[in-house]
C-alpha atoms as a PDB file:
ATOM      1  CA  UNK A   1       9.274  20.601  36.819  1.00  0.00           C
ATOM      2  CA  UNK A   2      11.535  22.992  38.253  1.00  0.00           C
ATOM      3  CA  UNK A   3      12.144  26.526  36.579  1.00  0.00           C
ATOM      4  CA  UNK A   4      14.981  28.964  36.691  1.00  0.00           C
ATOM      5  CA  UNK A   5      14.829  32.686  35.286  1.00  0.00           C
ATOM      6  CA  UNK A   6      17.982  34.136  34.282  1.00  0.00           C
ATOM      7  CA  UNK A   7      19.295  37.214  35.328  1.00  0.00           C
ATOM      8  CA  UNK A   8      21.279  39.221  32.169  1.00  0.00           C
ATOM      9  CA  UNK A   9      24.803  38.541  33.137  1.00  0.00           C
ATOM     10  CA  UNK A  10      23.456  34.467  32.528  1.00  0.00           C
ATOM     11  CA  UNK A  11      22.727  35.306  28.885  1.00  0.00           C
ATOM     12  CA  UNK A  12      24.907  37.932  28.032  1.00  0.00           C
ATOM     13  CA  UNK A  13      27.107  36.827  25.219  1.00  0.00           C
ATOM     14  CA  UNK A  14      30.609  37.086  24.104  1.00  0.00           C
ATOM     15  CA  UNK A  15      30.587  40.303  21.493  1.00  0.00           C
ATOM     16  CA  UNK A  16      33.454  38.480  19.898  1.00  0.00           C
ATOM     17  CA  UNK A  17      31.721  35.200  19.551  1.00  0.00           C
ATOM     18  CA  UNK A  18      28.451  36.399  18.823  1.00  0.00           C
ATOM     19  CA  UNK A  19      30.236  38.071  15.445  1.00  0.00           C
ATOM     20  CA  UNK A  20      32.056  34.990  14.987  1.00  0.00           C
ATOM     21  CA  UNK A  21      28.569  33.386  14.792  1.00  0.00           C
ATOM     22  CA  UNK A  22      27.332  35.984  12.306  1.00  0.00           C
ATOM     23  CA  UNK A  23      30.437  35.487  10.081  1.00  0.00           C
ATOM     24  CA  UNK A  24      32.659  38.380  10.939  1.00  0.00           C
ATOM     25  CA  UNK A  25      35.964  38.120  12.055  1.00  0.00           C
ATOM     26  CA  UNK A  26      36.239  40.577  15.414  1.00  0.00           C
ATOM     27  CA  UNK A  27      39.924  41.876  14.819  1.00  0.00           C
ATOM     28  CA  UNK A  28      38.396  43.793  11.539  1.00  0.00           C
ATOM     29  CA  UNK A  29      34.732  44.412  12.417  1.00  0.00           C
ATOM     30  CA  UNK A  30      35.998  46.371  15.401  1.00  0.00           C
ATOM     31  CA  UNK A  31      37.979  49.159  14.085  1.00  0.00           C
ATOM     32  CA  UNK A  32      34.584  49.996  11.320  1.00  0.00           C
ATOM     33  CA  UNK A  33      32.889  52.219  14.132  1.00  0.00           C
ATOM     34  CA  UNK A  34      29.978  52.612  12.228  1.00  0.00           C
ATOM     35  CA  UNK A  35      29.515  48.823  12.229  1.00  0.00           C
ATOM     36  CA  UNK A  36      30.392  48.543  15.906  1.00  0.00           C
ATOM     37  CA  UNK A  37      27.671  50.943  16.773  1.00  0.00           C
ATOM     38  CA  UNK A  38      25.070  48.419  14.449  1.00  0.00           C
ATOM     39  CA  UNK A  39      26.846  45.878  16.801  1.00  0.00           C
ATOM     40  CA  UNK A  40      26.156  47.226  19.951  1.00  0.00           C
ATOM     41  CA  UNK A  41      22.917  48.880  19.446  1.00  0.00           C
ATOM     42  CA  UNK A  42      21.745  45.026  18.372  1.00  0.00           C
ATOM     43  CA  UNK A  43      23.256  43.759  21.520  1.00  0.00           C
ATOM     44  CA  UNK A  44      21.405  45.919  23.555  1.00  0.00           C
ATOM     45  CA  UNK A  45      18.600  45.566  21.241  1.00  0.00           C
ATOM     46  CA  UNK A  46      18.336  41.352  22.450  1.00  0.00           C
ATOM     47  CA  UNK A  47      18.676  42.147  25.722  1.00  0.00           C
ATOM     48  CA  UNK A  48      15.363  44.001  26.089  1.00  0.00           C
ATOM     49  CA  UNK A  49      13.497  41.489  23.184  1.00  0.00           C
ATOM     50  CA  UNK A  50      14.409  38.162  25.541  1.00  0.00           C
ATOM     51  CA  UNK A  51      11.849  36.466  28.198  1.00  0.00           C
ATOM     52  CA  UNK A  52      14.715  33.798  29.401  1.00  0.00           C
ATOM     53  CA  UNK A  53      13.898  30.451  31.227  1.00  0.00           C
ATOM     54  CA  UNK A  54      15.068  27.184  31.437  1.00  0.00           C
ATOM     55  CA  UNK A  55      12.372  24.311  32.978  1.00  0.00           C
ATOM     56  CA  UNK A  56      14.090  21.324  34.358  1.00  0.00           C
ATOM     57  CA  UNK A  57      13.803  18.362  36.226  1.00  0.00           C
ATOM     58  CA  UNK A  58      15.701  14.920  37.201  1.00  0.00           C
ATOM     59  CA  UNK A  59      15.116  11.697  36.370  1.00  0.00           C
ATOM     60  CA  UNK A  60      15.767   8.552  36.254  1.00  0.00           C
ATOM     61  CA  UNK A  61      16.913   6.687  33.646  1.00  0.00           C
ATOM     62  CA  UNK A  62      13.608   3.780  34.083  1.00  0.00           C
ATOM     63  CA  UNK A  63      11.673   6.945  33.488  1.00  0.00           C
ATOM     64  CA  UNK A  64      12.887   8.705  30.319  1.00  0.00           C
ATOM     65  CA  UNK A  65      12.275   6.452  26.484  1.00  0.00           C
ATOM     66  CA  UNK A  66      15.739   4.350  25.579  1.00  0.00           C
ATOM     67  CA  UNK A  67      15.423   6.603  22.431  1.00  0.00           C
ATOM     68  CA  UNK A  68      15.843   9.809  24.455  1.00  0.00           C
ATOM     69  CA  UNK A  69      18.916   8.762  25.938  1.00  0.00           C
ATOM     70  CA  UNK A  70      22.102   8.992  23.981  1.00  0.00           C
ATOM     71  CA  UNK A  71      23.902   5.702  23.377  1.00  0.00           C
ATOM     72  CA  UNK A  72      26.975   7.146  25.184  1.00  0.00           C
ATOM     73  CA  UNK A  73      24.779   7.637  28.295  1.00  0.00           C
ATOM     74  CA  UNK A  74      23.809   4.270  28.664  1.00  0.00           C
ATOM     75  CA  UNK A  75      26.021   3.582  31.930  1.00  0.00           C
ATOM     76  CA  UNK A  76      24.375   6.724  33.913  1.00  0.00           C
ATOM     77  CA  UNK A  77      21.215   6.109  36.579  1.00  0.00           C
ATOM     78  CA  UNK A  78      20.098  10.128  36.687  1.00  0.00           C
ATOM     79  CA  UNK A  79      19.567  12.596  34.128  1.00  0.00           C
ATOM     80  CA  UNK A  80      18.789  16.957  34.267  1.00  0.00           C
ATOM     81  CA  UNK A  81      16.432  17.372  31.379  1.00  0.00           C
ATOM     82  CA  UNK A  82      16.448  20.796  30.717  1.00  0.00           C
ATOM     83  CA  UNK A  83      14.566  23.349  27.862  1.00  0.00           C
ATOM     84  CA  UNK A  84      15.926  26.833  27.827  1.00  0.00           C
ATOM     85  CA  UNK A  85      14.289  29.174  25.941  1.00  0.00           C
ATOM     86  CA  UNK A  86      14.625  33.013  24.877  1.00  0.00           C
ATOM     87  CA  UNK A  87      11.078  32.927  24.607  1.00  0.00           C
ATOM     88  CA  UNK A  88       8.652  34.357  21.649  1.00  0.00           C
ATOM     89  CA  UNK A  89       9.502  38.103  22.174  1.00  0.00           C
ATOM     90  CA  UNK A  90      12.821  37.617  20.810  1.00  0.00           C
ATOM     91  CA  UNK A  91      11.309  35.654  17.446  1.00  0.00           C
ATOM     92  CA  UNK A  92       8.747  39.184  16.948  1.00  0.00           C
ATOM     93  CA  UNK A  93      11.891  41.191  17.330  1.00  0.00           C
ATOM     94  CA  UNK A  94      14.235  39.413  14.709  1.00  0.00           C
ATOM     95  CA  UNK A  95      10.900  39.361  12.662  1.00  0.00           C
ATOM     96  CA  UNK A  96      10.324  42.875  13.039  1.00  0.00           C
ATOM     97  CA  UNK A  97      14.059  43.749  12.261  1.00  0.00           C
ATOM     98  CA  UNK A  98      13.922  41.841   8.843  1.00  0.00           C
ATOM     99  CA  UNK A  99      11.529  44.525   7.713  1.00  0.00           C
ATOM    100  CA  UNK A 100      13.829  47.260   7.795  1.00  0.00           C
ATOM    101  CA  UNK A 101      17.470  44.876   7.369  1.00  0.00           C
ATOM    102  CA  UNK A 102      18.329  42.056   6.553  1.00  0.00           C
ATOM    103  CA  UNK A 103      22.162  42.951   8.632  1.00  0.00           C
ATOM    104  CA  UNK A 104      20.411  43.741  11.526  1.00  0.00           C
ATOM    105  CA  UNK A 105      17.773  40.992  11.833  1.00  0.00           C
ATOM    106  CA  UNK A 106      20.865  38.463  11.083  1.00  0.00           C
ATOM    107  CA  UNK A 107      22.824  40.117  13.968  1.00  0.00           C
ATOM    108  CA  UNK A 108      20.062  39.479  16.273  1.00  0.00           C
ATOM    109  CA  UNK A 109      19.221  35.513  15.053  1.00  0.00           C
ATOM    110  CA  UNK A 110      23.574  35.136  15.655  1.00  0.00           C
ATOM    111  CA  UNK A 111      23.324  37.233  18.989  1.00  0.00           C
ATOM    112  CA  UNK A 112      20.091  35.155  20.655  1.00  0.00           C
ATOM    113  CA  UNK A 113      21.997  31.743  19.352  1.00  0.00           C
ATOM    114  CA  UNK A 114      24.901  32.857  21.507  1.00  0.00           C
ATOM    115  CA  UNK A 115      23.203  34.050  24.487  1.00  0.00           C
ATOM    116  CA  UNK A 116      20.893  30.628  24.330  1.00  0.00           C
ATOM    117  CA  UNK A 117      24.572  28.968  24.388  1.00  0.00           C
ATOM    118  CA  UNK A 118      25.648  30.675  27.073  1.00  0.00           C
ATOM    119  CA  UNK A 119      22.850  30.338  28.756  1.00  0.00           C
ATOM    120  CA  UNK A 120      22.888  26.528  28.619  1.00  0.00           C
ATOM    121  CA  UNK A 121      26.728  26.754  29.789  1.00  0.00           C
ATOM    122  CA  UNK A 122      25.981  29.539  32.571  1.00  0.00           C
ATOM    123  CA  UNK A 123      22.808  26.873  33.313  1.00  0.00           C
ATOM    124  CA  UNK A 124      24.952  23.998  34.180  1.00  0.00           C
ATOM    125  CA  UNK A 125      27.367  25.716  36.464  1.00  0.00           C
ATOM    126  CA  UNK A 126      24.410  27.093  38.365  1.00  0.00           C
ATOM    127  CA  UNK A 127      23.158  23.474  38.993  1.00  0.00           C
ATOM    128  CA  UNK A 128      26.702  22.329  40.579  1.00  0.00           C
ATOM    129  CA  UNK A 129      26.871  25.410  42.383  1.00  0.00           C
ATOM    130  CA  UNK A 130      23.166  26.018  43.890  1.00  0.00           C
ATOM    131  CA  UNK A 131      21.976  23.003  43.844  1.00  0.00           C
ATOM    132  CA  UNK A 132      25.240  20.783  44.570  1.00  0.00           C
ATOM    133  CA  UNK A 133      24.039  18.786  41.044  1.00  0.00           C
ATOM    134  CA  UNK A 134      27.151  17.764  38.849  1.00  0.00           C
ATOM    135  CA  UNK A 135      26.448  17.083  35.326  1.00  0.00           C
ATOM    136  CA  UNK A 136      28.520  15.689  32.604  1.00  0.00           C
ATOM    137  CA  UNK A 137      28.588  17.121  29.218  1.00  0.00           C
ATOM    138  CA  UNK A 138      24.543  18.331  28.110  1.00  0.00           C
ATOM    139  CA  UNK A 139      23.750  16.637  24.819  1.00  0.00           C
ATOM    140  CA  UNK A 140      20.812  18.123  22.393  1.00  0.00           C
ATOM    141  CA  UNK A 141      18.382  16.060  19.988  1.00  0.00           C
ATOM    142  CA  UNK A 142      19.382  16.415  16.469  1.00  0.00           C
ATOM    143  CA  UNK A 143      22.853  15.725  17.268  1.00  0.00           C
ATOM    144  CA  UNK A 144      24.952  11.987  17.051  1.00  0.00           C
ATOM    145  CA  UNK A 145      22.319   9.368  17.674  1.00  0.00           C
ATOM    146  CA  UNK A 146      19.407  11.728  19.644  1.00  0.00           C
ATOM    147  CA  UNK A 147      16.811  12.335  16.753  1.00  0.00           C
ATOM    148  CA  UNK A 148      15.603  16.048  16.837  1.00  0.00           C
ATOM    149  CA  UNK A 149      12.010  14.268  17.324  1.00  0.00           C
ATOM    150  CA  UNK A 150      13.413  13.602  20.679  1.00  0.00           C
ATOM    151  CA  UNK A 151      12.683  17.178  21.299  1.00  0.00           C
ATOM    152  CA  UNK A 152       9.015  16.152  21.985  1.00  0.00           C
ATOM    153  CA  UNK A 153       9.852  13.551  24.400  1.00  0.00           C
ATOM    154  CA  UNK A 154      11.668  16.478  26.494  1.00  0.00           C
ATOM    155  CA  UNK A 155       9.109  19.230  25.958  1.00  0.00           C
ATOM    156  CA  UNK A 156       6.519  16.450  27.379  1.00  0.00           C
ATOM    157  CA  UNK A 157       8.499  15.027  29.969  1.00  0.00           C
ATOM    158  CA  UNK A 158       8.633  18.225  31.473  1.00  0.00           C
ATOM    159  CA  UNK A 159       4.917  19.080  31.060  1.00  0.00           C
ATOM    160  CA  UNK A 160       5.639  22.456  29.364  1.00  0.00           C
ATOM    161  CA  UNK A 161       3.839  21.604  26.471  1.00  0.00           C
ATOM    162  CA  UNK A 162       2.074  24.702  26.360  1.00  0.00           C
ATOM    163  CA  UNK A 163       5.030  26.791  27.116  1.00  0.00           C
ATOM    164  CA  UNK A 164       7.165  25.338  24.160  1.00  0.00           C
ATOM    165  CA  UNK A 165       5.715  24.452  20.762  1.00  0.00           C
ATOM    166  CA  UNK A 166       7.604  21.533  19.019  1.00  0.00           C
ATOM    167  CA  UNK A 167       6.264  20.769  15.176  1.00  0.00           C
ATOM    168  CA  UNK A 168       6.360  18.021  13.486  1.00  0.00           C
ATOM    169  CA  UNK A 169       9.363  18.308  12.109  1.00  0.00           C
ATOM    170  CA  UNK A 170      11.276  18.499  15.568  1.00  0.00           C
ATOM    171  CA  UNK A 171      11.829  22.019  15.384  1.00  0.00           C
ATOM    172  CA  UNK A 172      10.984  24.559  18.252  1.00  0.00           C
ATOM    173  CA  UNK A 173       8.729  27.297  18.598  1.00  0.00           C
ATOM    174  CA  UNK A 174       9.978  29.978  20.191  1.00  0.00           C
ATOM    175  CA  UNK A 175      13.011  29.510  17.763  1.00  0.00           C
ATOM    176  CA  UNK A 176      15.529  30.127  20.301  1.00  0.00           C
ATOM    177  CA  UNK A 177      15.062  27.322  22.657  1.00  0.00           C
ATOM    178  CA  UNK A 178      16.879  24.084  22.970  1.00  0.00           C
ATOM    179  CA  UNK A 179      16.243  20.613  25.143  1.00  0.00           C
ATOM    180  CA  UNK A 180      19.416  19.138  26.919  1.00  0.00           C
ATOM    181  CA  UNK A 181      20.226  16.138  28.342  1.00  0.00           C
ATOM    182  CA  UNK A 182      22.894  15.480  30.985  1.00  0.00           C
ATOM    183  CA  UNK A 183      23.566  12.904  32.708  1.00  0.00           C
ATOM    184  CA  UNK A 184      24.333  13.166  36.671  1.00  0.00           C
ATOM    185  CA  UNK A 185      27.814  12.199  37.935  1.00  0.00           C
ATOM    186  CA  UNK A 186      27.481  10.363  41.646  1.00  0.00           C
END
């Protein structure tokens, strides 16, 4: 298992898609300045609450479950398995927030889903670029015909059990981390 720590500009979000995430439309939201500075003070508020890494590792396909593998996979010979994670500070934080609002806690949940997208994205191009590994499209359990218990599979293939908690239901613990798969182009 390999791991990678993320410098900010990795996980910094798009302000304009994190409010799209939290159901605002940007044009509007960003002529209220008294919601804008709620907006930004949030921002900066997730990127002191988040511990980022992403553990990851190839393999090949002999070595990963047929049920961990997405059906449109089935032609590739190498897979990156990767778990990114915001880790559990960010989960206290959002917690924490809720006490006091229920607009700013919400913010922060839509603002650590972005930056655990673009983290994924900013992820892959850092594979192709430092380590000369090209990747198709990543794929995530709980989508098309990956169950979300495939989660496990992941999370053990990669030894980080006690990193990354995954119940029984398939969901993670800390709450912003996701499991990729994505299959290696020759």
């Amino acid at each position: 298992m390999k791991k990678f720590i993320p410098e900010k500009i990795h996980y910094m979000p798009s302000k304009k898609i994190f409010l799209a995430r939290a159901g605002a439309r940007y044009s509007i939201t960003v002529s209220d300045e008294n919601f804008m500075d709620i907006v930004n003070k949030i921002y900066l508020t997730g990127l002191e609450c988040v511990e980022p890494v992403v553990y990851w590792d190839i393999f090949d396909k002999y070595s990963i479950p047929q049920e961990a593998i997405p059906q449109k996979y089935s032609e590739f010979e190498k897979f990156v398995i990767f778990v990114s994670t915001l880790g559990h500070k960010l989960d206290e934080c959002i917690d924490n927030i809720s006490k006091d609002s229920t607009l700013h806690s919400m913010l922060l949940d839509a603002w650590g889903s972005e930056a655990l997208e673009t983290l994924n994205d900013n992820f892959q191009n850092i594979l192709s670029e430092n380590y000369s590994i090209k990747t198709q499209s990543r794929f995530s359990p709980g989508y098309g015909d990956l169950h979300i218990s495939v989660n496990k599979l992941y999370i053990q293939l990669l030894g980080i059990d006690d990193k990354i908690t995954v119940l029984n239901s398939g969901i993670m613990i800390p709450r912003k981390t996701t499991t990729c798969i994505s299959p290696i182009i020759s």
